[in-house]
Protein backbone atom coordinates (compact mmCIF):
# COMPACT_ATOMS: atom_id res chain seq x y z
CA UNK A 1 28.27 30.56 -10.35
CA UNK A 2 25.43 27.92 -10.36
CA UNK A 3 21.69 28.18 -9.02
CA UNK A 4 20.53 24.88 -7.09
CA UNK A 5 16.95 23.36 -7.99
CA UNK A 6 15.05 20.68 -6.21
CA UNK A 7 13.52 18.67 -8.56
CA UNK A 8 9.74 19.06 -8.64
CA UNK A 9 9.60 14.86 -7.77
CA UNK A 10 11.08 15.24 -5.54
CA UNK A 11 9.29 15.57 -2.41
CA UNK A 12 9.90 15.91 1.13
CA UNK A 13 7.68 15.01 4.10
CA UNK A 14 8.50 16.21 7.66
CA UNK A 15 8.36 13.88 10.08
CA UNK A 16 9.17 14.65 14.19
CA UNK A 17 13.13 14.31 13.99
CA UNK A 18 13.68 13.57 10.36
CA UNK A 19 12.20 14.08 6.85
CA UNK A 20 12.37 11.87 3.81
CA UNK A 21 13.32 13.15 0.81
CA UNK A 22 11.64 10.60 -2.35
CA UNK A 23 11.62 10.75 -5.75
CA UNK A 24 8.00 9.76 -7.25
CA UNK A 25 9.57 8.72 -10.16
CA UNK A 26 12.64 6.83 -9.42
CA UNK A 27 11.26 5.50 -6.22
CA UNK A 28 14.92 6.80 -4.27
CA UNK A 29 14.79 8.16 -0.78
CA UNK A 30 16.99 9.61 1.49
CA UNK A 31 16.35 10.45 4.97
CA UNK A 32 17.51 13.94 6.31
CA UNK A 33 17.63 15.87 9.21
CA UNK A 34 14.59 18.31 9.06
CA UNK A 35 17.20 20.98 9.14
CA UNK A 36 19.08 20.19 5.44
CA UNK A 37 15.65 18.89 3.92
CA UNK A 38 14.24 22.72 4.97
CA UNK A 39 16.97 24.39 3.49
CA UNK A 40 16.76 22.59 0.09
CA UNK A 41 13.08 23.98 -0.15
CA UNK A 42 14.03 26.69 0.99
CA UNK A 43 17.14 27.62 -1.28
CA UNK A 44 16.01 25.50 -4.46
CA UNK A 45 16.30 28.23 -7.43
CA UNK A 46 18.60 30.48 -5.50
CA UNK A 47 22.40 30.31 -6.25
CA UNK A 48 23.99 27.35 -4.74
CA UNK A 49 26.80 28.84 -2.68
CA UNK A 50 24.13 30.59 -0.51
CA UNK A 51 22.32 27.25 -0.10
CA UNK A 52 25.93 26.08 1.15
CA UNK A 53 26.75 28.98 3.29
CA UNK A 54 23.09 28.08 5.04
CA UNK A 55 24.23 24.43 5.76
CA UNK A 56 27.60 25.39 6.94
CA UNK A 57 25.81 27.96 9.36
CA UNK A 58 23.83 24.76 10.56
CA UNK A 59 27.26 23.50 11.13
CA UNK A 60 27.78 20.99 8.21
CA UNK A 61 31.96 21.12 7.47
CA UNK A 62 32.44 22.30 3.85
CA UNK A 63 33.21 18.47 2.89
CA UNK A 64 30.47 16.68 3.98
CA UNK A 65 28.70 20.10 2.43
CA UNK A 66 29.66 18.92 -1.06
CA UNK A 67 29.70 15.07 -0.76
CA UNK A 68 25.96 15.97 -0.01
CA UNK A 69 25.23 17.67 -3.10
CA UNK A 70 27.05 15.43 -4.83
CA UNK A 71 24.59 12.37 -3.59
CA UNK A 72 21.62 14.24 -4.00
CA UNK A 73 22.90 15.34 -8.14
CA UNK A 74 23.70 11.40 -8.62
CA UNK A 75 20.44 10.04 -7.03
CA UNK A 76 18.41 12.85 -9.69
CA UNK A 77 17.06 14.86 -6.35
CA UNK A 78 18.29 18.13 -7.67
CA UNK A 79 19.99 20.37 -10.85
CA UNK A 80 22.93 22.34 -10.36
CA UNK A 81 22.30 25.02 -13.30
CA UNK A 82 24.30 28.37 -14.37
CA UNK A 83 20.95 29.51 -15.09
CA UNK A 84 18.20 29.50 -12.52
CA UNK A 85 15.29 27.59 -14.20
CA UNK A 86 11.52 28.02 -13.56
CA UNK A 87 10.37 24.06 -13.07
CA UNK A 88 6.47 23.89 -12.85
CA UNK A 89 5.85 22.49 -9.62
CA UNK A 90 4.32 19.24 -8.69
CA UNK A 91 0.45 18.50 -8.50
CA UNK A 92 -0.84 17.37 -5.15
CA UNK A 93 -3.98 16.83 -6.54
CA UNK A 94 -5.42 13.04 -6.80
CA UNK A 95 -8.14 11.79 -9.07
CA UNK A 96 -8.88 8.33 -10.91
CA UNK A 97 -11.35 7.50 -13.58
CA UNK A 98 -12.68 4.60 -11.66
CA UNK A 99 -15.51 5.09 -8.34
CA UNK A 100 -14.09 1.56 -6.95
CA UNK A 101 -10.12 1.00 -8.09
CA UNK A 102 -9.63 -2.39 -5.92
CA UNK A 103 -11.37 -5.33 -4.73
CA UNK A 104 -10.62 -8.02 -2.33
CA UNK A 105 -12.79 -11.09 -2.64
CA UNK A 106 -11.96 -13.93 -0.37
CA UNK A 107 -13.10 -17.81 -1.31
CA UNK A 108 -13.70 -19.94 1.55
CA UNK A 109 -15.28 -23.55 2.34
CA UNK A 110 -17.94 -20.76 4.09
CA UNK A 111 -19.18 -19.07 1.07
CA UNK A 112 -18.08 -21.17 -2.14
CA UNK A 113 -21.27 -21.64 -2.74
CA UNK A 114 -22.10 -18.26 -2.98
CA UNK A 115 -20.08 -17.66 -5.74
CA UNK A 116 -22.85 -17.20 -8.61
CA UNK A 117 -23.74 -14.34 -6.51
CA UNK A 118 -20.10 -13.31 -5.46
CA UNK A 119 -19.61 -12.72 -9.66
CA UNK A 120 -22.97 -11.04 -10.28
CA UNK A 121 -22.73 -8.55 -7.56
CA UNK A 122 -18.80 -7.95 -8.62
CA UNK A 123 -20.07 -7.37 -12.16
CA UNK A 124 -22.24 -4.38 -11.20
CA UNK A 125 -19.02 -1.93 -10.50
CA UNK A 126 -16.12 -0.91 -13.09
CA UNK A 127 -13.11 -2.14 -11.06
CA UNK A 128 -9.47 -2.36 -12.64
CA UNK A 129 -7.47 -4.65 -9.73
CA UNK A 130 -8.97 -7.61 -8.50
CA UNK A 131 -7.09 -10.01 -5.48
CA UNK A 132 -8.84 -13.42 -5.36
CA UNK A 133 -7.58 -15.25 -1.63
CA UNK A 134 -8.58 -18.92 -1.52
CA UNK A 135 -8.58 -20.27 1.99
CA UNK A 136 -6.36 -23.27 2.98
CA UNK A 137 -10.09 -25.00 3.10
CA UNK A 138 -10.64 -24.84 -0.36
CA UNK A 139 -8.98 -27.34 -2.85
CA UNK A 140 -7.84 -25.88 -5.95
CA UNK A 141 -10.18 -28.36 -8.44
CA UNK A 142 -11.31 -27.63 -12.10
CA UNK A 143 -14.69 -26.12 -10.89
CA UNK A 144 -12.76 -23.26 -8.79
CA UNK A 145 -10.65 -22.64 -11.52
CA UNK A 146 -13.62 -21.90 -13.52
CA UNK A 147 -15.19 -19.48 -11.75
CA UNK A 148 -11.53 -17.60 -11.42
CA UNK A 149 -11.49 -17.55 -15.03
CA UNK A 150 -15.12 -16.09 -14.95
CA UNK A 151 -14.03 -13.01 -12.80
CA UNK A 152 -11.00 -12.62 -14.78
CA UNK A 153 -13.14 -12.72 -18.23
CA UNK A 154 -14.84 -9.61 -16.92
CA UNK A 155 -14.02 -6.95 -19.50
CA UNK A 156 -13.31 -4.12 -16.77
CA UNK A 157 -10.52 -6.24 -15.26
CA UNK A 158 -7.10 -5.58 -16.16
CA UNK A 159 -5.46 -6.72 -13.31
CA UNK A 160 -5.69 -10.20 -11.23
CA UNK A 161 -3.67 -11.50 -8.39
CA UNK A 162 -4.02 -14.72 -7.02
CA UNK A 163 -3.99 -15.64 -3.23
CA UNK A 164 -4.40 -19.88 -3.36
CA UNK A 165 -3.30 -22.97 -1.59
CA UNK A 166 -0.72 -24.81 -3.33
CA UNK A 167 -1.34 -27.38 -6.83
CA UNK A 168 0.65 -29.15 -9.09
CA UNK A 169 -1.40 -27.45 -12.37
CA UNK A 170 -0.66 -23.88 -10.81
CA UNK A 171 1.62 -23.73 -14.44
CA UNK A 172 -1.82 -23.60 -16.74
CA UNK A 173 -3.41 -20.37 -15.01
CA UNK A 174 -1.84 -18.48 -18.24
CA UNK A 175 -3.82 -20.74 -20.02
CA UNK A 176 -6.73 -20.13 -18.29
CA UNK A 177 -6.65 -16.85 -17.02
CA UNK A 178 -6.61 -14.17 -19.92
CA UNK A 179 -2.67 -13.51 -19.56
CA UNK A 180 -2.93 -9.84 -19.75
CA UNK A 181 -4.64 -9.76 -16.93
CA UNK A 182 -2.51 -12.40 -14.49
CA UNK A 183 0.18 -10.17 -12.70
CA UNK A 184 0.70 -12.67 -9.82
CA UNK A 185 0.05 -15.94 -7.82
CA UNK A 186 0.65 -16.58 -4.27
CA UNK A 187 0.93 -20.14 -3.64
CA UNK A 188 1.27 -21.28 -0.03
CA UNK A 189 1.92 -24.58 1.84
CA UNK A 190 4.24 -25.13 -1.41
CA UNK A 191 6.82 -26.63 1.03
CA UNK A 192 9.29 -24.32 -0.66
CA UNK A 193 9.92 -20.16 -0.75
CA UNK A 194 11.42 -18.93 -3.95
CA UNK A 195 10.15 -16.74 -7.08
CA UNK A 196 9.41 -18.14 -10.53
CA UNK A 197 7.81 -16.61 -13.06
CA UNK A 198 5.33 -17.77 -15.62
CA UNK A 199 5.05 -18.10 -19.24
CA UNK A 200 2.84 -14.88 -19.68
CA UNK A 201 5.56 -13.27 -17.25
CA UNK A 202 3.42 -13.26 -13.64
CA UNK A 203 5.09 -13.45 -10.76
CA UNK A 204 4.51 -17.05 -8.56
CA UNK A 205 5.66 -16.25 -5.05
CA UNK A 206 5.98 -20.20 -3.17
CA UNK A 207 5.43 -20.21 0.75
CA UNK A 208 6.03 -22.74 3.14
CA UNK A 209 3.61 -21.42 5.60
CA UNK A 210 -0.23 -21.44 5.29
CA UNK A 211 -1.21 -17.96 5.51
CA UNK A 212 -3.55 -17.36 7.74
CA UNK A 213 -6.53 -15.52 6.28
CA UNK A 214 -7.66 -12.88 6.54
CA UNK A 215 -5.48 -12.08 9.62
CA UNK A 216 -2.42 -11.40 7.76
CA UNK A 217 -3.12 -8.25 6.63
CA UNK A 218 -1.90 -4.76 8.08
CA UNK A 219 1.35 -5.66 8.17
CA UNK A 220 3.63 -1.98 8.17
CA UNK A 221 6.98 -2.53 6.34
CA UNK A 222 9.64 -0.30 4.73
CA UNK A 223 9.23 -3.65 2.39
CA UNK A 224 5.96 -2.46 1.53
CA UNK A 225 6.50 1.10 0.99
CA UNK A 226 5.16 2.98 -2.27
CA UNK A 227 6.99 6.11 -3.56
CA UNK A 228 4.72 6.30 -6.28
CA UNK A 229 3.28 9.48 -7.74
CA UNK A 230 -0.03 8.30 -7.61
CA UNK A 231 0.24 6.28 -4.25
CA UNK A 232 1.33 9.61 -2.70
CA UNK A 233 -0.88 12.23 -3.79
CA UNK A 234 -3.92 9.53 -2.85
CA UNK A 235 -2.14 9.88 0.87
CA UNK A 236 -2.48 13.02 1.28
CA UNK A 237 -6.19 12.92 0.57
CA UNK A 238 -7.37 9.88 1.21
CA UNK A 239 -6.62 6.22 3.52
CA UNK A 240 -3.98 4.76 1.41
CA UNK A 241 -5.29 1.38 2.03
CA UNK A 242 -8.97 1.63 1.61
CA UNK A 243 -9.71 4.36 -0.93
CA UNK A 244 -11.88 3.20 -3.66
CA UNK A 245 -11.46 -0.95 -2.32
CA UNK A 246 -14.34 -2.95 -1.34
CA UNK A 247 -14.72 -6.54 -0.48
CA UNK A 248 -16.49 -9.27 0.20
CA UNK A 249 -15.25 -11.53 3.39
CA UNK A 250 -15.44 -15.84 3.85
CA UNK A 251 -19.47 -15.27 4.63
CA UNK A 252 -20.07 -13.44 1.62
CA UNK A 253 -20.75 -9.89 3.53
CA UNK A 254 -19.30 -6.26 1.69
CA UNK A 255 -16.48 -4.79 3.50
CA UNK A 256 -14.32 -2.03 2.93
CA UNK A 257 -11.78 -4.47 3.92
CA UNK A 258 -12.54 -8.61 4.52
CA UNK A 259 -10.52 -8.03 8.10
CA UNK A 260 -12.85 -5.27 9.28
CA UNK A 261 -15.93 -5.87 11.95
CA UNK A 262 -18.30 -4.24 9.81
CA UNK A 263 -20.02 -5.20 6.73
CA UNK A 264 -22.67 -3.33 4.83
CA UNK A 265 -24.97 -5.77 3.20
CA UNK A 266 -24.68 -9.67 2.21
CA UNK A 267 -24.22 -10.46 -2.02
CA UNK A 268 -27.32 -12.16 -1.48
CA UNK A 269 -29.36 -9.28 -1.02
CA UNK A 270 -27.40 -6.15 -2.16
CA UNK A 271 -24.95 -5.61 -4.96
CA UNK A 272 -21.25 -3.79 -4.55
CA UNK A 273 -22.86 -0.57 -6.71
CA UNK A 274 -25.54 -0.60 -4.30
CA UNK A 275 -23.17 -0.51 -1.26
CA UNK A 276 -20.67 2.22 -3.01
CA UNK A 277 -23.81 4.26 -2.61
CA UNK A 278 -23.89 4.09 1.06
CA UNK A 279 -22.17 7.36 2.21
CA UNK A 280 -20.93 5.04 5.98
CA UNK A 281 -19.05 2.71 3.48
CA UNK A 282 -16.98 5.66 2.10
CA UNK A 283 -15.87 7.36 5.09
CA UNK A 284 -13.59 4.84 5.84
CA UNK A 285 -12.11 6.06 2.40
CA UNK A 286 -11.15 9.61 3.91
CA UNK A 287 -9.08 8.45 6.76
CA UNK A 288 -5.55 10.02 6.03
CA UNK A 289 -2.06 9.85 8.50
CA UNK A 290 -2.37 13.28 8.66
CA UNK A 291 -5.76 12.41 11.19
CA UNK A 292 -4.15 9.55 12.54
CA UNK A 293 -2.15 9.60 16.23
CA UNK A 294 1.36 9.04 15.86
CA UNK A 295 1.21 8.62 12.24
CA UNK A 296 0.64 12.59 11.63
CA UNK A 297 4.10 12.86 12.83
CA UNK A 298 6.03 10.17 10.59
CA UNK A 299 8.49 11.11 7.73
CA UNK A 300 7.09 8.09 5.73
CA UNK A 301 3.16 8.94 6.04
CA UNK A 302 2.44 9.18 2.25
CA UNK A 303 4.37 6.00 1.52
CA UNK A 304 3.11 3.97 3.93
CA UNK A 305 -0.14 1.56 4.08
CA UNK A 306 -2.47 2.77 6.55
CA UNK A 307 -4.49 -0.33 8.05
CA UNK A 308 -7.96 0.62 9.89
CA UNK A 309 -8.79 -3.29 10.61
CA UNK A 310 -5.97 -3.56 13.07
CA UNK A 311 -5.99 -1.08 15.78
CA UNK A 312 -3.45 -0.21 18.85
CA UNK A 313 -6.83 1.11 20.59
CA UNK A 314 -9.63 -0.46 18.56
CA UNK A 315 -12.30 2.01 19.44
CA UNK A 316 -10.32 4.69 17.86
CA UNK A 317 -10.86 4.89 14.40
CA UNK A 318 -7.77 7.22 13.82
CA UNK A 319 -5.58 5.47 16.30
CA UNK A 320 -1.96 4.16 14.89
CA UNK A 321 -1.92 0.76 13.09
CA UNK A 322 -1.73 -2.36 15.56
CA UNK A 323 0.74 -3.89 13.08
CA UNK A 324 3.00 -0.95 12.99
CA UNK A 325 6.44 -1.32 15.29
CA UNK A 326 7.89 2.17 13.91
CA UNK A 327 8.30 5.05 16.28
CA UNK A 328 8.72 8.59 14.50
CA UNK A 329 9.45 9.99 18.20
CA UNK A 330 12.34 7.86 18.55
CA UNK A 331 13.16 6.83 14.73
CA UNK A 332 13.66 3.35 15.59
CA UNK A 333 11.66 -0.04 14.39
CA UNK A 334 10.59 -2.67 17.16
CA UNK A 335 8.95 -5.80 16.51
CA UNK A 336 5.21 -4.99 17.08
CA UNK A 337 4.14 -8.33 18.05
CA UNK A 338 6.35 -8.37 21.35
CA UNK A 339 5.64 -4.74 21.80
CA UNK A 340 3.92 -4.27 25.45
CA UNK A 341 1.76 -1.70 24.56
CA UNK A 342 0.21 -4.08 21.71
CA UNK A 343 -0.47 -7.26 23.59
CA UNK A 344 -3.88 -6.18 25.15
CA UNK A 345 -5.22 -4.86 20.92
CA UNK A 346 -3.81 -7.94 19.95
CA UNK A 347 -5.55 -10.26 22.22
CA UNK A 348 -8.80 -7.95 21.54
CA UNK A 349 -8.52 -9.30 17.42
CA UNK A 350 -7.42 -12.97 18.54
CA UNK A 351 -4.54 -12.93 16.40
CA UNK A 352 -1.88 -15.58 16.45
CA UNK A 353 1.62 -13.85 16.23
CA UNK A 354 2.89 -16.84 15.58
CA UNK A 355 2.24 -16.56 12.09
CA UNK A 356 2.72 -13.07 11.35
């Protein structure tokens, strides 16, 4: 006799034909039917043959029955036991000890000289991550690569990712950069793709193409799925994209995101704390799937990236990401550029599919 547990990370989210079963610590998934991933909530610290005897009702053959179990035991989704076993069950619950977590700030031949005030107004909030995107515009000299080694210097970052045209010194940003801090460097119009990585360990991603700024965001991808604890608790409260991220866009306005219309205030005259006080720049922070068409019924919700700058119907804050080309109705992926539905949103934002 054994007793069958699910193991508390292992999660399951319902979607409209399927669920996915993830493991927030592993990062493995498996996609069920909504049938099996009921039962093994259901079941999970009962005795395993009446979990089987449920599946074979549901008309699983006794084989299949037990190759199942045996995936889910050798992926670590659940314990066979001769004991049952009392597991304390998983915390939905999301906090962080930061007000502002992320920040974009994007450096363009439009506000490069604003970048005194770009650094003083970053300065006034605590914020962990920081993504600095220089624009194709900008060249990569000695006096740019001071003022990223300013923002880095900040004691409160821990975290810096670089976004930057291509140049043949790229090799000194350890040097330059407190290395503790670097954790990657895009460099595009390299006139190669591969992956290298630096002396203090950071990633240097190489792209042909010239990314095309700030348009390339809200891009949906299983590529870009997070089966993180953290990244899905913050789902199910909060927009996974925006929550606790500000910005500040090519003109040197504060956005919750530098592809979104609306800005709250220019460096020059108001600082980030003073805009993290603004209670219409946080609402955009409480946006989850489970308000959002379509999305509400997707198995991968709480893994997913959930883009409010690029809308299917732009006047609807809570409609599905323009960028998205997943149907949960039909559990198939189209490419959402070609997508007939799309074409009138995406000649709405101007955006050039041809470099997505």
């Amino acid at each position: 006799m054994s007793y069958f547990h699910l193991l508390p990370s292992g999660v399951i989210t319902e979607g409209y034909r399927r669920s996915l079963l993830h493991d927030t610590q592993t990062g493995n998934s498996r996609l069920l039917s909504r049938e099996i991933a009921a039962a093994l909530t259901l079941f999970s610290g009962r005795k395993t043959a009446a979990l089987c005897a449920h599946l074979s009702q549901l008309g699983m053959p006794d084989n299949d029955v037990t190759a199942l179990l045996d995936v889910l035991c050798a992926e670590g989704f659940i314990l066979l036991s001769p004991v049952r076993i009392s597991f304390q069950p998983l915390s939905n619950d999301f906090d962080m000890p930061f007000i502002v977590s992320n920040a974009i700030i994007d450096i363009a031949s439009t506000n490069r000289h604003l970048l005194p005030q770009m650094l003083h107004s970053f300065r006034s909030v605590t914020c962990p991550y920081l993504q600095l995107r220089v624009y194709a515009d900008v060249t990569p000299d000695e006096d740019l690569l001071q003022w990223i080694t300013a923002f880095a210097a900040i004691d409160t970052v821990n975290t810096i990712e670089l976004m930057m045209p291509f140049f043949e010194s790229y090799h000194l940003l350890p040097e330059q950069v407190k290395p503790a801090a670097l954790a990657g460097l895009v460099l595009y119009g390299a006139g190669r793709n591969e992956m290298q990585v630096l002396s203090n360990r950071a990633q240097v991603l190489f792209m042909t193409d010239v990314l095309d700024l700030p348009g390339c965001c809200g891009v949906v991808d299983m590529e870009y799925f997070n089966f993180r604890l953290q990244h899905y608790t913050e789902a199910q409260h909060h927009n996974s994209c925006l929550n606790r991220k500000i910005s500040i866009d090519p003109y040197g306005n504060i956005k919750n995101c530098p592809s979104m219309a609306v800005d709250y205030g220019n460096v020059c005259d108001v600082s980030l704390a003073a805009v993290l006080e603004q209670p219409a720049f946080r609402k955009a922070w409480r946006i989850t799937k489970d308000q959002v068409s379509e999305c509400r019924n997707c198995e991968f919700r709480y893994v997913c990236t959930d883009c409010r700058a690029y809308l299917e119907v732009p006047d609807d804050i809570n409609s599905k990401p323009l960028k998205c080309g997943y149907d949960p109705y039909t559990c198939t992926w189209e490419e959402w550029s070609t997508h007939p539905a799309k074409q009138q949103a995406i000649t709405y934002y101007g955006i050039n599919v041809a470099k997505e």
